[in-house]
PDB file of N, CA and C in Angstrom:
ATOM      1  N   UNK A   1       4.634   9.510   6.841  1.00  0.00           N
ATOM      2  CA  UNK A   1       3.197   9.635   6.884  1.00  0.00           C
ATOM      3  C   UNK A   1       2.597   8.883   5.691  1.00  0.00           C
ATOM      4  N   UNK A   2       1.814   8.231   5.866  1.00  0.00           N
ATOM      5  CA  UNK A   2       0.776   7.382   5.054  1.00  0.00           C
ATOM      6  C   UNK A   2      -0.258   8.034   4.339  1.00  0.00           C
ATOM      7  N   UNK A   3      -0.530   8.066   3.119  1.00  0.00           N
ATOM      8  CA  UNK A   3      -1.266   8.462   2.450  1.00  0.00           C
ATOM      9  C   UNK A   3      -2.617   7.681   2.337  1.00  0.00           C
ATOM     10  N   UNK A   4      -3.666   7.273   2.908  1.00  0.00           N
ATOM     11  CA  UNK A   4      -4.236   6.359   2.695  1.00  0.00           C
ATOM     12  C   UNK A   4      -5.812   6.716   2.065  1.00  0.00           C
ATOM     13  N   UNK A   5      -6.431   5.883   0.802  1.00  0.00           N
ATOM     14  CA  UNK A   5      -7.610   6.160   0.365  1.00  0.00           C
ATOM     15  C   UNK A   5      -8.614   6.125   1.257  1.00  0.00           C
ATOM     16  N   UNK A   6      -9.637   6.837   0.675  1.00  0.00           N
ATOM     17  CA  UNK A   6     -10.986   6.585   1.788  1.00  0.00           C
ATOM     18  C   UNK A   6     -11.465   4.988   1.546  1.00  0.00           C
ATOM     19  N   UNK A   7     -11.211   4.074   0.472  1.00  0.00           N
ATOM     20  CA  UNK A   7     -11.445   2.813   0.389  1.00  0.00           C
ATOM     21  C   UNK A   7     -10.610   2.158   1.564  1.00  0.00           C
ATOM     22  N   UNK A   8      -9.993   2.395   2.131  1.00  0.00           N
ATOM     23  CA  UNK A   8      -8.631   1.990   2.676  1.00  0.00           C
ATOM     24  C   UNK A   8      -9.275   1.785   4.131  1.00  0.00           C
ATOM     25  N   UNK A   9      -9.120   0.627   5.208  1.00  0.00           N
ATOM     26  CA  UNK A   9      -9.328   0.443   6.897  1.00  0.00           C
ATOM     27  C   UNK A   9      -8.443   0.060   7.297  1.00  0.00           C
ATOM     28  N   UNK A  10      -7.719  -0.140   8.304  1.00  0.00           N
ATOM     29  CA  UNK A  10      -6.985   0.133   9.435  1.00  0.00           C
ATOM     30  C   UNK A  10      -6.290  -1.419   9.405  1.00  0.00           C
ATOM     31  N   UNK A  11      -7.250  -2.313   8.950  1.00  0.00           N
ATOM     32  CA  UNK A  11      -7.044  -3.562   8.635  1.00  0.00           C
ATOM     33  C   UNK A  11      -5.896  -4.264   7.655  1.00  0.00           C
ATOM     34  N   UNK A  12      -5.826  -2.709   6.348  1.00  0.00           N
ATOM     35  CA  UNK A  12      -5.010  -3.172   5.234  1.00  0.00           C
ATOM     36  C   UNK A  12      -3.546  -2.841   5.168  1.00  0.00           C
ATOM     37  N   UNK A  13      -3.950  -1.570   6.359  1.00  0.00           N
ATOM     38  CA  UNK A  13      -2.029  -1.867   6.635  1.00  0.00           C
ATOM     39  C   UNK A  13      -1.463  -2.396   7.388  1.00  0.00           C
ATOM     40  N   UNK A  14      -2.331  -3.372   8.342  1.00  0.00           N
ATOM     41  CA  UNK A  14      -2.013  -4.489   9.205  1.00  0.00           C
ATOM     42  C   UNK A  14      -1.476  -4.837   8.401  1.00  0.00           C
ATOM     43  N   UNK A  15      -2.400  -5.335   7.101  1.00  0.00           N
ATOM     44  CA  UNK A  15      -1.995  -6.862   5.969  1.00  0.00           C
ATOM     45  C   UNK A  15      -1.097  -6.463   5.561  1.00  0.00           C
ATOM     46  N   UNK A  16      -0.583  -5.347   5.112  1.00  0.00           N
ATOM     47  CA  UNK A  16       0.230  -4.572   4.218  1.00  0.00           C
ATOM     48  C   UNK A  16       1.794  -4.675   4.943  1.00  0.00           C
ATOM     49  N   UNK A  17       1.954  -4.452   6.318  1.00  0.00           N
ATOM     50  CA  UNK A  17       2.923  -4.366   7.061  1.00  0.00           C
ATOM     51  C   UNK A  17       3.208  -5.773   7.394  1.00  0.00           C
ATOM     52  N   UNK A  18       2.684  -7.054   7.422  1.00  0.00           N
ATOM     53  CA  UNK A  18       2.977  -7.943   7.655  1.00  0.00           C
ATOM     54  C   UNK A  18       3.371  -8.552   6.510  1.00  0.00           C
ATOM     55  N   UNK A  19       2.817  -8.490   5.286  1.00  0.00           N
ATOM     56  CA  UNK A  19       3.814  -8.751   3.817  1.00  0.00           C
ATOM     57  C   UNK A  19       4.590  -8.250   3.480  1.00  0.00           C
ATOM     58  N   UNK A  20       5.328  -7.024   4.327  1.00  0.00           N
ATOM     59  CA  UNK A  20       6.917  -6.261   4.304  1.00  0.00           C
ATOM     60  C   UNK A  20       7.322  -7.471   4.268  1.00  0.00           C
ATOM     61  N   UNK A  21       7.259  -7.861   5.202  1.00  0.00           N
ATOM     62  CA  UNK A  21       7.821  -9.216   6.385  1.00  0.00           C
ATOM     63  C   UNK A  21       7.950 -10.179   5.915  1.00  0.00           C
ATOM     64  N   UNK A  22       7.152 -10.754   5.229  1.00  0.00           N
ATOM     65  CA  UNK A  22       7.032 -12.193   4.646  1.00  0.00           C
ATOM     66  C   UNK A  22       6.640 -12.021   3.122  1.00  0.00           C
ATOM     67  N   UNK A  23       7.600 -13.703   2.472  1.00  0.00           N
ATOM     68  CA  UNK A  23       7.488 -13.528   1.304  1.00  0.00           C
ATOM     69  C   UNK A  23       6.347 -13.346   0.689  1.00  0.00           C
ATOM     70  N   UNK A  24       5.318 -14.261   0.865  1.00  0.00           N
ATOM     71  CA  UNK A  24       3.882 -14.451   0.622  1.00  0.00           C
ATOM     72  C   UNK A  24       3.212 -14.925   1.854  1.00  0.00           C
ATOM     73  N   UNK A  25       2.018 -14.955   1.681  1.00  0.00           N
ATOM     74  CA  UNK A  25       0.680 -15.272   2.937  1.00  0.00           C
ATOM     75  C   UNK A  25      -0.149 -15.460   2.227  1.00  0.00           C
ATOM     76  N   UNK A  26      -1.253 -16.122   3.031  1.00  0.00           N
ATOM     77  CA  UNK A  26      -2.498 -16.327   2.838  1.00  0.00           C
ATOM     78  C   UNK A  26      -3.593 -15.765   3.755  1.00  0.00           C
ATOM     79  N   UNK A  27      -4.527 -15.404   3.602  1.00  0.00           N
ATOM     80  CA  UNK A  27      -6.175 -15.305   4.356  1.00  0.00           C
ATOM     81  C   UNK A  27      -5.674 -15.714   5.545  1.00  0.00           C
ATOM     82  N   UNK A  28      -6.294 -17.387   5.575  1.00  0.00           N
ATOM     83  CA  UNK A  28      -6.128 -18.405   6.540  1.00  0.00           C
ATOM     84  C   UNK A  28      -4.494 -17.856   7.571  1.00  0.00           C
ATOM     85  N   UNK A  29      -3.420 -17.468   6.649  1.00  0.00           N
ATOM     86  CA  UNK A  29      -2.129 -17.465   8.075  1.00  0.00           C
ATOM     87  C   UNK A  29      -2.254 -16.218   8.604  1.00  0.00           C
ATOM     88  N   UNK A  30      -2.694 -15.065   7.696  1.00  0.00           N
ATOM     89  CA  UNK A  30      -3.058 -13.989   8.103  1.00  0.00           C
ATOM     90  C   UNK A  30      -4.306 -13.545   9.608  1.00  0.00           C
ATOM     91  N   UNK A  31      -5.446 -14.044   9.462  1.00  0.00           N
ATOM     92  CA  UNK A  31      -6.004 -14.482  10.811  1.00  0.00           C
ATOM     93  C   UNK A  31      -5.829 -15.080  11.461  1.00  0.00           C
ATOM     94  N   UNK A  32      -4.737 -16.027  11.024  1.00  0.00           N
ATOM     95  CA  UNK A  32      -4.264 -16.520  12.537  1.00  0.00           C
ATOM     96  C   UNK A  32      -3.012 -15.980  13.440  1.00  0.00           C
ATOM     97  N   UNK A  33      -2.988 -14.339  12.953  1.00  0.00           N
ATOM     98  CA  UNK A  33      -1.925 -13.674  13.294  1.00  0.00           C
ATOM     99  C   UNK A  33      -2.399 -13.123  15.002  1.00  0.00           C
ATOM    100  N   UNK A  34      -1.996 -12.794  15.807  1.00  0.00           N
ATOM    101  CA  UNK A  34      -2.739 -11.901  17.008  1.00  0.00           C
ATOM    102  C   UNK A  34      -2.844 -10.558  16.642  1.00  0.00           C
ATOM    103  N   UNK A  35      -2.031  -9.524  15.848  1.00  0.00           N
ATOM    104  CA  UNK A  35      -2.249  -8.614  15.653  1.00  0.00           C
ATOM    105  C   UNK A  35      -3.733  -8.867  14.583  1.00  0.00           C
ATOM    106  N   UNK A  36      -4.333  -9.589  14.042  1.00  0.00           N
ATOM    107  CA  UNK A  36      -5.231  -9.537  13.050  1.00  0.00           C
ATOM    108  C   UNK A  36      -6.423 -10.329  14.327  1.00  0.00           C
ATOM    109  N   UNK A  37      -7.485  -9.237  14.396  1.00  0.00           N
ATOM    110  CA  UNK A  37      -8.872 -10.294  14.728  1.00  0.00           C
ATOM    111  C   UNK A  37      -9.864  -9.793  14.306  1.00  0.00           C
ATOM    112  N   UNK A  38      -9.722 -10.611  12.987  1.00  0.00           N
ATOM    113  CA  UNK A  38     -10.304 -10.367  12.045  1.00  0.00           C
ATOM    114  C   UNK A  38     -10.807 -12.015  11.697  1.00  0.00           C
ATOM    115  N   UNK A  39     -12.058 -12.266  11.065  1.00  0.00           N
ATOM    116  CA  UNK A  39     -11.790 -13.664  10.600  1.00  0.00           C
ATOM    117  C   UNK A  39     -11.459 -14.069   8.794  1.00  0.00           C
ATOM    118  N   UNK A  40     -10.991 -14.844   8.181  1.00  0.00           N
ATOM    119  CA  UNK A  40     -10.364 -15.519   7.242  1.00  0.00           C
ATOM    120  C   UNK A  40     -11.203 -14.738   6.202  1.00  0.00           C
ATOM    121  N   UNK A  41     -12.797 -14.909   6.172  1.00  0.00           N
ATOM    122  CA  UNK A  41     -13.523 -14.168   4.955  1.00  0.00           C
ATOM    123  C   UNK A  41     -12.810 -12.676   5.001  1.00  0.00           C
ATOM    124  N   UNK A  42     -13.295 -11.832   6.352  1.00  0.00           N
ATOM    125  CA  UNK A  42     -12.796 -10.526   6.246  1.00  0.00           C
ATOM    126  C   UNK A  42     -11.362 -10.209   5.609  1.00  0.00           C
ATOM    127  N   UNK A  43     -10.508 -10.768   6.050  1.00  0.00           N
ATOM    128  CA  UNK A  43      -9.241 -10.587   5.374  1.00  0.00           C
ATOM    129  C   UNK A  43      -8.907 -10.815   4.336  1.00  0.00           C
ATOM    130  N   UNK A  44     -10.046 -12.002   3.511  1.00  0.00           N
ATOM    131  CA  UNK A  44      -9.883 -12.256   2.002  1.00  0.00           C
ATOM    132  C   UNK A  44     -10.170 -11.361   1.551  1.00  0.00           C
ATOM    133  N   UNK A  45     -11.658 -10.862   1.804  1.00  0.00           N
ATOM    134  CA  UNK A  45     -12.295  -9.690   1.370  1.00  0.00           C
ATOM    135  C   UNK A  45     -11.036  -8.489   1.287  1.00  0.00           C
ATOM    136  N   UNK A  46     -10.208  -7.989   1.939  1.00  0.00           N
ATOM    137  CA  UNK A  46      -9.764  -7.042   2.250  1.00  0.00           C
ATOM    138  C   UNK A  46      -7.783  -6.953   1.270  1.00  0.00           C
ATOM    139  N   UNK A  47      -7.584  -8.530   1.353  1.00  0.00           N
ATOM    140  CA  UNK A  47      -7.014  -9.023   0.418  1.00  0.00           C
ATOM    141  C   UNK A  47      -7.177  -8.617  -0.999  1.00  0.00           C
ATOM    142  N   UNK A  48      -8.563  -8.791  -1.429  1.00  0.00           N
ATOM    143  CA  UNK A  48      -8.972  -9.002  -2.912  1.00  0.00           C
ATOM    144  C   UNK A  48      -9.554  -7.570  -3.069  1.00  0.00           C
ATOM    145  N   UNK A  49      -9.207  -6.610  -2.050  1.00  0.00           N
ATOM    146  CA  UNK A  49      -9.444  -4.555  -1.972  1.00  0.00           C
ATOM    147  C   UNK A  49      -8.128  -4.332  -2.329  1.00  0.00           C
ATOM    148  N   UNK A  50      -7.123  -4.901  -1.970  1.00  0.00           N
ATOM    149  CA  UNK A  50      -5.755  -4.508  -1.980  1.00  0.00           C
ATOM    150  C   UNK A  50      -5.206  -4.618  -3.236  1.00  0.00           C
ATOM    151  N   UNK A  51      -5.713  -6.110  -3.973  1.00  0.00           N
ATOM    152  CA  UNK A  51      -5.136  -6.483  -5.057  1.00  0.00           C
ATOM    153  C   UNK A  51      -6.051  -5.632  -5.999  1.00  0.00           C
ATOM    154  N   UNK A  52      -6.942  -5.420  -5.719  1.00  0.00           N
ATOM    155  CA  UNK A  52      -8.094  -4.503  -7.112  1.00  0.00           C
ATOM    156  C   UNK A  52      -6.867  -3.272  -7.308  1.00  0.00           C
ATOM    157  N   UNK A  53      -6.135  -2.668  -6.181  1.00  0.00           N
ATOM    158  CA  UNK A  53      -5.623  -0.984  -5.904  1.00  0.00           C
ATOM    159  C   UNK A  53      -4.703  -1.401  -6.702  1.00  0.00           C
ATOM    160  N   UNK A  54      -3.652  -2.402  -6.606  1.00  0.00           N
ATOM    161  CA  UNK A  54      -2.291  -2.806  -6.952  1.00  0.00           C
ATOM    162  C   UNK A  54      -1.137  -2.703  -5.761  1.00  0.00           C
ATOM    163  N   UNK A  55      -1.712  -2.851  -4.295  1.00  0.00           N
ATOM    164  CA  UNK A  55      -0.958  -3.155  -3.003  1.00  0.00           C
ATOM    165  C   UNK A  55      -0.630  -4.192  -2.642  1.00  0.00           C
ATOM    166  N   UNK A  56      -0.992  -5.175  -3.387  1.00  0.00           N
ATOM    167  CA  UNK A  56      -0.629  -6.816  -3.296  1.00  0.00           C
ATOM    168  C   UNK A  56      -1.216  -7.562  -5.078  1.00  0.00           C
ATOM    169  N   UNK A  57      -0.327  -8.787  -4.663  1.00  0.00           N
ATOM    170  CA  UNK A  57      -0.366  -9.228  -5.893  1.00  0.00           C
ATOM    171  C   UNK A  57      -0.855 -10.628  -5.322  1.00  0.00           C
ATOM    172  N   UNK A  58      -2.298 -11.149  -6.265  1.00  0.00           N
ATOM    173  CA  UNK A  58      -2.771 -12.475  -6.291  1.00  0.00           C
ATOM    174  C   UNK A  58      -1.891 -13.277  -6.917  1.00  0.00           C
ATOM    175  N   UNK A  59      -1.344 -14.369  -6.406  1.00  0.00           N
ATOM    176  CA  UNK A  59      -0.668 -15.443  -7.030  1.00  0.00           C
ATOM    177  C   UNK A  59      -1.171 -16.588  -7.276  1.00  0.00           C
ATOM    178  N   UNK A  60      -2.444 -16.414  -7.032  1.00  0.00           N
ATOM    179  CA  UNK A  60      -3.409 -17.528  -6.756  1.00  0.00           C
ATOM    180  C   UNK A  60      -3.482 -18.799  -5.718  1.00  0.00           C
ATOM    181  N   UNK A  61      -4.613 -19.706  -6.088  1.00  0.00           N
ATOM    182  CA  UNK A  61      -4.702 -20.238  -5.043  1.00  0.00           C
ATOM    183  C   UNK A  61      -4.852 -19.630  -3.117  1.00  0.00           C
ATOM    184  N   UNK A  62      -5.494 -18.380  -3.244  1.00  0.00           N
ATOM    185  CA  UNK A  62      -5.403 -18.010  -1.970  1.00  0.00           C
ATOM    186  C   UNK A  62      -3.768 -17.184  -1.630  1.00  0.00           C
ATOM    187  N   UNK A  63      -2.837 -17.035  -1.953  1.00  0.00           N
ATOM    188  CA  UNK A  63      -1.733 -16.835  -1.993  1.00  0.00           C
ATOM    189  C   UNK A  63      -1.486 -15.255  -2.293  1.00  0.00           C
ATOM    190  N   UNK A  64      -0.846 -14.337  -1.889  1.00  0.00           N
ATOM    191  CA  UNK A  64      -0.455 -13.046  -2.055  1.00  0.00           C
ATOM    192  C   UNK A  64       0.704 -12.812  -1.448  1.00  0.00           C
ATOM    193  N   UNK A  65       1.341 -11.641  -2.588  1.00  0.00           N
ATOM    194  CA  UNK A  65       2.485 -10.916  -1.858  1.00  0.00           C
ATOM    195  C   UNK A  65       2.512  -9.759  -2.281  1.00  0.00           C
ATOM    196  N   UNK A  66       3.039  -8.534  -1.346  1.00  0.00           N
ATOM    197  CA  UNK A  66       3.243  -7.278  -1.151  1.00  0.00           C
ATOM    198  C   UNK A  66       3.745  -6.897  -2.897  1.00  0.00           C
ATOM    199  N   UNK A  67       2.960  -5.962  -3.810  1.00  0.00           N
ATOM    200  CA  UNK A  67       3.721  -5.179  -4.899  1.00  0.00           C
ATOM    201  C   UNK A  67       4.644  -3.855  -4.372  1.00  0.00           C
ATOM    202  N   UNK A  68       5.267  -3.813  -5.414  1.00  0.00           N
ATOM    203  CA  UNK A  68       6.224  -2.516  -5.571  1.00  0.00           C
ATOM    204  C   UNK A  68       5.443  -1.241  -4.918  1.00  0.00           C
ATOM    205  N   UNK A  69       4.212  -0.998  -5.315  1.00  0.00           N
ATOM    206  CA  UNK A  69       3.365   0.156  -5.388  1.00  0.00           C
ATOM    207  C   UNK A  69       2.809  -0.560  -3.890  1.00  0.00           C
ATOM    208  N   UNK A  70       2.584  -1.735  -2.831  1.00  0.00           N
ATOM    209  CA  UNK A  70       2.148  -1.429  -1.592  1.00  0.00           C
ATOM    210  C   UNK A  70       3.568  -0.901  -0.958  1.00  0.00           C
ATOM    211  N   UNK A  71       4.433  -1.625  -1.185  1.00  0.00           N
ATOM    212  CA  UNK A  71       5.793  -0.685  -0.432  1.00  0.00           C
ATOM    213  C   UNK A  71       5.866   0.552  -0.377  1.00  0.00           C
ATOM    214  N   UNK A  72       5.793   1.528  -1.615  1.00  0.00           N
ATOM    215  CA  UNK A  72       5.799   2.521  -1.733  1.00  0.00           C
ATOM    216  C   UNK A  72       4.381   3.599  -0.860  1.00  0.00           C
ATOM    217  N   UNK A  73       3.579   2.739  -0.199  1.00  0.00           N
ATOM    218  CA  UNK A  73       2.692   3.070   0.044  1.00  0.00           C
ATOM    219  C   UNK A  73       2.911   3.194   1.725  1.00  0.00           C
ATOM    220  N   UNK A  74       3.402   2.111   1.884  1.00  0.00           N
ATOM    221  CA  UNK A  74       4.302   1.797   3.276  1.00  0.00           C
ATOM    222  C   UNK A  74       5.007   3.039   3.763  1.00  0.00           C
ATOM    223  N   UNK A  75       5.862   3.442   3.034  1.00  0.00           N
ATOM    224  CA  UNK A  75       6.852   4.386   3.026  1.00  0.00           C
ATOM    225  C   UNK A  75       6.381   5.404   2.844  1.00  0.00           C
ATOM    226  N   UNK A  76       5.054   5.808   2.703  1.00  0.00           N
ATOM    227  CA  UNK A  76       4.742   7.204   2.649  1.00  0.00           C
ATOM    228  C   UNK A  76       4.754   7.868   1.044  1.00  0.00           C
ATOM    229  N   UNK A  77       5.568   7.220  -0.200  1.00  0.00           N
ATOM    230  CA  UNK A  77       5.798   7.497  -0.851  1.00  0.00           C
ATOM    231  C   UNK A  77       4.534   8.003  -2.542  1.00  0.00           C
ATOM    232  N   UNK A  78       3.037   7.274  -1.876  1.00  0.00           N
ATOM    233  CA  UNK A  78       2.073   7.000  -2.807  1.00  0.00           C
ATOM    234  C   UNK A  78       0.674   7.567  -1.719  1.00  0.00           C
ATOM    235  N   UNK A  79      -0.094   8.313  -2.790  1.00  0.00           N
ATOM    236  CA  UNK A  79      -1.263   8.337  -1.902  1.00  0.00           C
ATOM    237  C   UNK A  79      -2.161   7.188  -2.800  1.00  0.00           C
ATOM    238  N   UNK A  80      -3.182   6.700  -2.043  1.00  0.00           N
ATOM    239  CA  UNK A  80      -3.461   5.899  -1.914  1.00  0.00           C
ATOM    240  C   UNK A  80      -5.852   6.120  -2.842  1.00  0.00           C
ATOM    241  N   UNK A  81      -5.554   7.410  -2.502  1.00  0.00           N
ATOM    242  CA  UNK A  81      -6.906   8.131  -3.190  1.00  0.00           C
ATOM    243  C   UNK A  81      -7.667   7.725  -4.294  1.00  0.00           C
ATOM    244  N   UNK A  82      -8.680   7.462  -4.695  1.00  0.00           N
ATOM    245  CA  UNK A  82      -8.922   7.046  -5.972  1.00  0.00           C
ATOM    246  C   UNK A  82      -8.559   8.452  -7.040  1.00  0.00           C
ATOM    247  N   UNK A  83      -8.924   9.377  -6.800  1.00  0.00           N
ATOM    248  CA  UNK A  83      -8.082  10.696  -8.266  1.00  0.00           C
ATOM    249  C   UNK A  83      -6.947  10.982  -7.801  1.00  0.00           C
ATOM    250  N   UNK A  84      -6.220  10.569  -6.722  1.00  0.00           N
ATOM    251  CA  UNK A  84      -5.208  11.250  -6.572  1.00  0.00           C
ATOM    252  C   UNK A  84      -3.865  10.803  -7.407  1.00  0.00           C
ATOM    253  N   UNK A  85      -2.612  11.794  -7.575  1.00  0.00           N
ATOM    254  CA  UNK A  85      -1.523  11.168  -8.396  1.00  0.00           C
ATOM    255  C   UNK A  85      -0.684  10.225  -7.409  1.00  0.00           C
ATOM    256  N   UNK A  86      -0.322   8.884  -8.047  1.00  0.00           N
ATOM    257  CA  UNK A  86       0.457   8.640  -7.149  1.00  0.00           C
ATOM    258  C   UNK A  86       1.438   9.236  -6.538  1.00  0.00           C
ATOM    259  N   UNK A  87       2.363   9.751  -6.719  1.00  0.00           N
ATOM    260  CA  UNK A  87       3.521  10.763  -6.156  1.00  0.00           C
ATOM    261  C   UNK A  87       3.453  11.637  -5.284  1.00  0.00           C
ATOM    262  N   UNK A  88       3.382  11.463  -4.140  1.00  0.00           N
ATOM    263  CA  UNK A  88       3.536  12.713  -3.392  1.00  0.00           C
ATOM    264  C   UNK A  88       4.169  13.578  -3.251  1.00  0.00           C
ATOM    265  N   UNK A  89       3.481  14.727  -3.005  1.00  0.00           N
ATOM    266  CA  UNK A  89       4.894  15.677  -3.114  1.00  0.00           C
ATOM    267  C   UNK A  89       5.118  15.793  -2.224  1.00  0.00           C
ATOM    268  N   UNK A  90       6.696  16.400  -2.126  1.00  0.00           N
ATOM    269  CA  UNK A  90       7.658  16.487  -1.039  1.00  0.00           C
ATOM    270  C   UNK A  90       6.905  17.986  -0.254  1.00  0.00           C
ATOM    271  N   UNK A  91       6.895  17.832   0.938  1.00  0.00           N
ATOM    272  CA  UNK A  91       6.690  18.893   1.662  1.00  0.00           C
ATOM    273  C   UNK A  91       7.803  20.136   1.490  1.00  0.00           C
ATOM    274  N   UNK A  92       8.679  19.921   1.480  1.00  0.00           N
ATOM    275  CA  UNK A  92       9.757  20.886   1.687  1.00  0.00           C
ATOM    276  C   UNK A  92      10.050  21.496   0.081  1.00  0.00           C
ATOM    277  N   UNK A  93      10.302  22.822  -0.345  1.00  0.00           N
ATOM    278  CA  UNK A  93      10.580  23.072  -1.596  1.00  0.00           C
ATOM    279  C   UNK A  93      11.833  23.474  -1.882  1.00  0.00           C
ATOM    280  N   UNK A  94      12.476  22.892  -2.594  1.00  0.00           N
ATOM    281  CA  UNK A  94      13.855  22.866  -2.497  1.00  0.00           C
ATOM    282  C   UNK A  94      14.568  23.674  -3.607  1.00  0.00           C
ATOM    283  N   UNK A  95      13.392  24.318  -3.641  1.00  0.00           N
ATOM    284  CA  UNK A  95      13.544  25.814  -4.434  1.00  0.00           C
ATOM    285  C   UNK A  95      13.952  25.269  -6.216  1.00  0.00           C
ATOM    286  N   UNK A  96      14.600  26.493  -6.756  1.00  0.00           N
ATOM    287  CA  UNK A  96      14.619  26.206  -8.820  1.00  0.00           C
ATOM    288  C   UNK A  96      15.226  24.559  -8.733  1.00  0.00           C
ATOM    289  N   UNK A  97      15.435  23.891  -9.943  1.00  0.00           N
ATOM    290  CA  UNK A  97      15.720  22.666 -10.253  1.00  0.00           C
ATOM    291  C   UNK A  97      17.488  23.200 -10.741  1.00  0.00           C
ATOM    292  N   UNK A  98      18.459  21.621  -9.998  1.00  0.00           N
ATOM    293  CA  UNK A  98      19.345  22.295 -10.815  1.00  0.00           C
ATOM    294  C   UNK A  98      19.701  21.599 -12.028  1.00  0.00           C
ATOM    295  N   UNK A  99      18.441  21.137 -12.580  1.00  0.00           N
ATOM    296  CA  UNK A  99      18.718  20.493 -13.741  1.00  0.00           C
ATOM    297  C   UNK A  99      18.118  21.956 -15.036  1.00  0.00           C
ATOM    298  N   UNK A 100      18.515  23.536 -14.636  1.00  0.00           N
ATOM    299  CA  UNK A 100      18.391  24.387 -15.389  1.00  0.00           C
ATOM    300  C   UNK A 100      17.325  24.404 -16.190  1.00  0.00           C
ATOM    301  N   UNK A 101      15.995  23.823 -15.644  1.00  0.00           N
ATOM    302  CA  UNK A 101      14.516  24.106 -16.445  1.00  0.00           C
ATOM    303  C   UNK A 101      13.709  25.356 -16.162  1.00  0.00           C
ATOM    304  N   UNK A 102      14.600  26.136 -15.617  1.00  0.00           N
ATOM    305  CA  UNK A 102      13.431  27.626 -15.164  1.00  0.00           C
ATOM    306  C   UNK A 102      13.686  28.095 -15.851  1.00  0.00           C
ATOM    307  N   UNK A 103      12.854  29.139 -15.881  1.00  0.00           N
ATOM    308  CA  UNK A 103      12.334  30.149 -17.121  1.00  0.00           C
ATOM    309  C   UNK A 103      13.887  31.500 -16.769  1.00  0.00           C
ATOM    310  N   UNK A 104      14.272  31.785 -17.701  1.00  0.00           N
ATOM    311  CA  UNK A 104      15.423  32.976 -17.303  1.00  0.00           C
ATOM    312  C   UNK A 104      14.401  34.482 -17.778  1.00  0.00           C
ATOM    313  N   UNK A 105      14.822  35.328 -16.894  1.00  0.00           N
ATOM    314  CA  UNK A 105      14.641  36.639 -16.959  1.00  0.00           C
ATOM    315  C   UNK A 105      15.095  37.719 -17.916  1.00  0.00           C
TER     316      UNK A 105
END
């Protein structure tokens, strides 16, 4: 499950899932994708939302590729919120730590 900000449209994990994929992209190869119909401004625009978060990295010249922190975002692993912590927590509680940090009785 995806954690995604309210800054966040439907658009950026198109972009986001297609830079799994590929080393780098641009705007321009990005709209000319079929899953994207979107045109070249919109996707820059949406590009230069991603890179403000830290979900892609400007390399300039029009040029981007997927960061550490959009993968992790991919994977469910980051919410995506403006206050929120990155880390999600695990649904499941897997009860005391056994690295012996609880409090003894």
């Amino acid at each position: 499950m995806r954690y995604s900000g309210e800054w966040m449209v439907l658009l950026d994990d198109r972009i986001l899932e297609h830079l799994e994929g590929v080393e780098t992209t641009t705007a321009k190869e990005l709209s000319e994708q079929d899953f994207i119909v979107r045109s070249r401004q919109q996707v820059s625009n949406r590009l230069n939302k991603l890179a403000e978060h830290g979900l892609v990295k400007d390399l300039g010249n029009g040029v981007y590729r997927i960061t550490e922190r959009g993968e992790r975002y991919l994977a469910g692993e980051i919410d995506t919120s403006e206050n929120a912590p990155d880390e999600v927590e695990s649904a499941v509680d897997d009860g005391p730590s056994a690295s012996g940090n609880h409090e003894q009785a």
